[in-house]
Protein backbone atom coordinates (compact mmCIF):
# COMPACT_ATOMS: atom_id res chain seq x y z
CA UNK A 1 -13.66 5.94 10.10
CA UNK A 2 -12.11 2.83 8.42
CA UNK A 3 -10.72 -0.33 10.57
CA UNK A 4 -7.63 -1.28 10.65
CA UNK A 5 -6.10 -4.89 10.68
CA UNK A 6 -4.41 -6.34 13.23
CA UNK A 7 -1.00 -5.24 11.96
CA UNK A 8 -2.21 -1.41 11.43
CA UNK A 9 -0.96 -0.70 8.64
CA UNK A 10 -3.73 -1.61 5.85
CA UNK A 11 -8.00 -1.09 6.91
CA UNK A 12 -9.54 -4.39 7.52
CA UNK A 13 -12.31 -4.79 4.81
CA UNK A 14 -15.84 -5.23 6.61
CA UNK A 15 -17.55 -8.34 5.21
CA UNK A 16 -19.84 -7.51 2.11
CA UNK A 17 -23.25 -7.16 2.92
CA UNK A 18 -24.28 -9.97 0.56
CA UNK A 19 -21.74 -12.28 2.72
CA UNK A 20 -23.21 -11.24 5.78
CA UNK A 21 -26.57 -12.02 4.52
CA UNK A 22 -25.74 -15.12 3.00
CA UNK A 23 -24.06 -16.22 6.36
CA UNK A 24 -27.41 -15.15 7.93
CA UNK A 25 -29.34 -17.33 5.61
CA UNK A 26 -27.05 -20.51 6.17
CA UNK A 27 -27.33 -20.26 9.56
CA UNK A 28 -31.50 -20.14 9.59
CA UNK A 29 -31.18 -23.05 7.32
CA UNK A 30 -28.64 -24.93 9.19
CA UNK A 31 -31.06 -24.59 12.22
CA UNK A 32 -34.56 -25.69 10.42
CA UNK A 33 -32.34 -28.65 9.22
CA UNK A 34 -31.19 -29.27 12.64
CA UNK A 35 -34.44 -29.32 14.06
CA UNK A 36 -35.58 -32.15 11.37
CA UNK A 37 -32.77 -34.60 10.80
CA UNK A 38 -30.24 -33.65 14.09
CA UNK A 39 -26.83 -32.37 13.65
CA UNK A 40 -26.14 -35.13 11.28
CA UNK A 41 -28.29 -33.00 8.38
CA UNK A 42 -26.78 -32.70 4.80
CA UNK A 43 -24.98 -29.62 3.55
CA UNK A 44 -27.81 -30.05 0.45
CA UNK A 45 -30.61 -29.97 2.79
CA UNK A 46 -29.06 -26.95 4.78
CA UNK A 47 -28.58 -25.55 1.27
CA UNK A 48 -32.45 -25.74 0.43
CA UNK A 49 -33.78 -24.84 3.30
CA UNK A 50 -31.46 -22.00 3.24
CA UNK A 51 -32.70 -21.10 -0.42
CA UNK A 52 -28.83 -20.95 -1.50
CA UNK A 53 -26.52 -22.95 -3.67
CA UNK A 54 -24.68 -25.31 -1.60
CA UNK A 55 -21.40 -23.96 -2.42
CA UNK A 56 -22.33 -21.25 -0.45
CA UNK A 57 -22.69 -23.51 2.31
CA UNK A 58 -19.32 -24.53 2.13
CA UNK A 59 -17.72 -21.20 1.43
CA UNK A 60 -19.00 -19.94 4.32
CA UNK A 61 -18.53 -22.93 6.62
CA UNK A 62 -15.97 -25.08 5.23
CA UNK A 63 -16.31 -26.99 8.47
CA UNK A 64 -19.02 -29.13 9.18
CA UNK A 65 -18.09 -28.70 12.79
CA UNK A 66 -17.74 -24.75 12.89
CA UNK A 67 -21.61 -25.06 11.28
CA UNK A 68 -22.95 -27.14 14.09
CA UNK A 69 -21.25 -25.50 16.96
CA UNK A 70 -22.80 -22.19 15.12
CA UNK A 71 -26.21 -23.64 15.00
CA UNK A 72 -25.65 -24.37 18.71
CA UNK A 73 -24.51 -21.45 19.66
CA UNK A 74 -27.48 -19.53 18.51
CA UNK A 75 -30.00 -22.25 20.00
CA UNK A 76 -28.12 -21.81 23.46
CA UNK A 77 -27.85 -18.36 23.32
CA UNK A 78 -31.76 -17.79 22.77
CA UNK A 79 -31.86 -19.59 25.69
CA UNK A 80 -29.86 -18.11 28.06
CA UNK A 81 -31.19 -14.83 27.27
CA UNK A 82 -34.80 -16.43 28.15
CA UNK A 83 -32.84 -17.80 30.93
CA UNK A 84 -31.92 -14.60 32.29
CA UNK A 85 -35.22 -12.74 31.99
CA UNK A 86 -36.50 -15.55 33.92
CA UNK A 87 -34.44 -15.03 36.71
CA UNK A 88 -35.00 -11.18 36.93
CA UNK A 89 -38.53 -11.45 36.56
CA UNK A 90 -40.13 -9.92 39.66
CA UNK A 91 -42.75 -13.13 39.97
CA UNK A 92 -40.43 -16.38 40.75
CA UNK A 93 -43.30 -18.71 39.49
CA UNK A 94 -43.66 -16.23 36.57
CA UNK A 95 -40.14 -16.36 35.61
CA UNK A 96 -39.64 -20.26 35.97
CA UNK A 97 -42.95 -20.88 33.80
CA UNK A 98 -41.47 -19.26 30.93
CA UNK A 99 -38.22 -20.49 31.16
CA UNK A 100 -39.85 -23.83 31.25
CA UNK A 101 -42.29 -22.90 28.36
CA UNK A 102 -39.15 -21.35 26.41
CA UNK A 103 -36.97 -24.90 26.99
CA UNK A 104 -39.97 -27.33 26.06
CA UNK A 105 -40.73 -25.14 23.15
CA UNK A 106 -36.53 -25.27 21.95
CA UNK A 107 -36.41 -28.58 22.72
CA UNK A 108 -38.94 -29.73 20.71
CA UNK A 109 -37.85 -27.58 17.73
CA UNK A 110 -34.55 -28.54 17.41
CA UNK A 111 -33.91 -32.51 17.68
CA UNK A 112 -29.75 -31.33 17.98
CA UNK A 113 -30.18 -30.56 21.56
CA UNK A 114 -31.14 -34.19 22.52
CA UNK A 115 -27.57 -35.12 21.56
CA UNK A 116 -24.46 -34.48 23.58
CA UNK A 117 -23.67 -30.94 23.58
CA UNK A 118 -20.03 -31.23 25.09
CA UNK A 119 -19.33 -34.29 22.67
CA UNK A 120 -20.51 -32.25 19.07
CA UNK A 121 -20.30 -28.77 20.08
CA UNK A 122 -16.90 -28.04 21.45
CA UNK A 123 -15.66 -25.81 24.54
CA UNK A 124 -17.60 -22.70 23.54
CA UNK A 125 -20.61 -24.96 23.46
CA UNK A 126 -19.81 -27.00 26.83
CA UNK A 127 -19.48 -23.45 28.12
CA UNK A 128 -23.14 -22.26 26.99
CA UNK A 129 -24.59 -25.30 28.54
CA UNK A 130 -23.19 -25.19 31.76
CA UNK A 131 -24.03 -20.96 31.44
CA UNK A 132 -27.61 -22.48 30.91
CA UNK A 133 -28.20 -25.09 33.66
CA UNK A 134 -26.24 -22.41 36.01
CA UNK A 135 -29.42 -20.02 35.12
CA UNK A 136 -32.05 -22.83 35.39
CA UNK A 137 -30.73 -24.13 38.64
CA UNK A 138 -31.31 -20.66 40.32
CA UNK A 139 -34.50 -20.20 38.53
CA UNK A 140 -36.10 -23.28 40.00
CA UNK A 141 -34.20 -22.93 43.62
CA UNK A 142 -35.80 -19.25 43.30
CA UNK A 143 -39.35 -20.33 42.42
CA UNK A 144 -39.01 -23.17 45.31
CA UNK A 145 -38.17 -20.58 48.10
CA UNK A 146 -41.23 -18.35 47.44
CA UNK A 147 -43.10 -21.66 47.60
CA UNK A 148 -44.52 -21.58 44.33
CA UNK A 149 -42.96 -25.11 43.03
CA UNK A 150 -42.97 -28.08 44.87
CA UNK A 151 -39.79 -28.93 46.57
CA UNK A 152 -39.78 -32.82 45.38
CA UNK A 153 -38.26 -31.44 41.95
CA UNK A 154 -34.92 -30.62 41.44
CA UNK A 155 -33.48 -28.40 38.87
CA UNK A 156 -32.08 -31.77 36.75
CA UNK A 157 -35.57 -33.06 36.53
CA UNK A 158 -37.03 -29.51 34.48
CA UNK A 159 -34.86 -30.26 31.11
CA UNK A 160 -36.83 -34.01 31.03
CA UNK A 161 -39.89 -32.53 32.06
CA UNK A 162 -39.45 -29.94 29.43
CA UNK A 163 -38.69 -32.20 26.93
CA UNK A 164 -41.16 -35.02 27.63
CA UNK A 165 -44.01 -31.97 27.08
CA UNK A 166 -43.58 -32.02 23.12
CA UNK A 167 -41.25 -35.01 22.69
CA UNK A 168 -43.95 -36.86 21.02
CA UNK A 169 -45.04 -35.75 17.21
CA UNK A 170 -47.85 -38.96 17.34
CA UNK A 171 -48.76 -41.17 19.68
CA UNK A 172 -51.36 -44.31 18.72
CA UNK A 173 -51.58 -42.79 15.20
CA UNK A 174 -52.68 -39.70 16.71
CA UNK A 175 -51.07 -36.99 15.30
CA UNK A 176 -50.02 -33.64 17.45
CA UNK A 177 -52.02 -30.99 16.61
CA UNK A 178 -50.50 -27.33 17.31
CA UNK A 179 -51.70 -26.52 20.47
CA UNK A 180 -50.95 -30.12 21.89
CA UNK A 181 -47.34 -28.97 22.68
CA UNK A 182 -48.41 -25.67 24.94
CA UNK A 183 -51.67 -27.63 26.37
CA UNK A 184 -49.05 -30.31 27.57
CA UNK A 185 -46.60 -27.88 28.94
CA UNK A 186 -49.44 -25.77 30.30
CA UNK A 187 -50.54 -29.54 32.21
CA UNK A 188 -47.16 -30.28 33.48
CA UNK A 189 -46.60 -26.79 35.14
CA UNK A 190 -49.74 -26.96 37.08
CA UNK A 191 -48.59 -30.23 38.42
CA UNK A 192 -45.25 -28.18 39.71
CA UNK A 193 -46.98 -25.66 41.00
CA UNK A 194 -47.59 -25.61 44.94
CA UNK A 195 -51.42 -25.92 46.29
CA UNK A 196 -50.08 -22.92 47.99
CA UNK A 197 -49.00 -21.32 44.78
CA UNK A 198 -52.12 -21.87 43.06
CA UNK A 199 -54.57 -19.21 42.38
């Protein structure tokens, strides 16, 4: 059954498969690029990383601003849906570790979301975030009440503990290896945790 545009009277063409795909591939490459250089990252390096030309990148965002708020979207989103999983889980302490785990882990990957969100990303953005810290708040206000996480933390200190757990890449020219991010996270959450919580 075709579509039909907004005016009815012609079918709305679906986007080519190639364009889809090609969107698809910007966007992964976009968000590697993001990770590595910040939302200040180079349509050419999006455009390698992305293993396209970088006309494509432009045809398919011709602004630099719809491509970040894009990138963000799909960064916030991920974590919102961890966000909510957390928050159904039927463990509270469960739930908040890997939210927790699931924030470090983004934040550490993507050096965009230590900038200003409202400030680059727009309204839709601003509206993800505040969609996000909404989820995390009850998340950590849940895990308090069944007195698994020490009540001396509030919700606005888990996004710098979160961070701080794989902010650094080397420290005293000692390089990170890969399991120094989840060993840290894994150090910080047992300092959270209640003696009462503990197994």
């Amino acid at each position: 059954m075709p579509s039909w545009n907004a005016t009815g009277d012609t079918p709305a063409k679906a986007p080519r498969a190639d364009a889809r795909r090609n969107a698809e591939l910007v966007l992964a490459g976009a968000r590697r690029a993001v990770a590595t250089h910040g939302l200040d990252a180079s349509y050419h390096e999006i455009a390698r990383l992305a293993g396209v030309g970088v006309g494509t990148v432009y045809r398919r965002f011709p602004q630099r601003d719809e491509l970040m708020e894009a990138v963000l979207l799909d960064i916030l989103d991920e974590l919102i849906q961890e966000a909510e999983r957390a928050l159904e889980h039927p463990d509270p302490w469960e739930g908040f570790t890997g939210l927790f785990a699931g924030l470090a882990l983004r934040t550490g990957e993507n050096a965009g979301l230590s900038g200003s969100l409202d400030e680059r990303g727009g309204p839709r953005v601003a509206a993800r975030r505040r969609r996000l810290l909404d989820l995390l708040h009850r998340t950590t206000e849940r895990a308090q009440r069944a007195g698994a996480l020490r009540d001396d933390v509030g919700p606005q200190d888990i996004p710098y503990l979160a961070r701080a757990a794989t902010s650094a890449g080397c420290v005293l020219d000692l390089p990170a290896g890969p399991e120094q991010p989840r060993r840290a996270i894994t150090v910080i959450l047992d300092g959270l945790r209640t003696r009462g919580g503990r197994a």
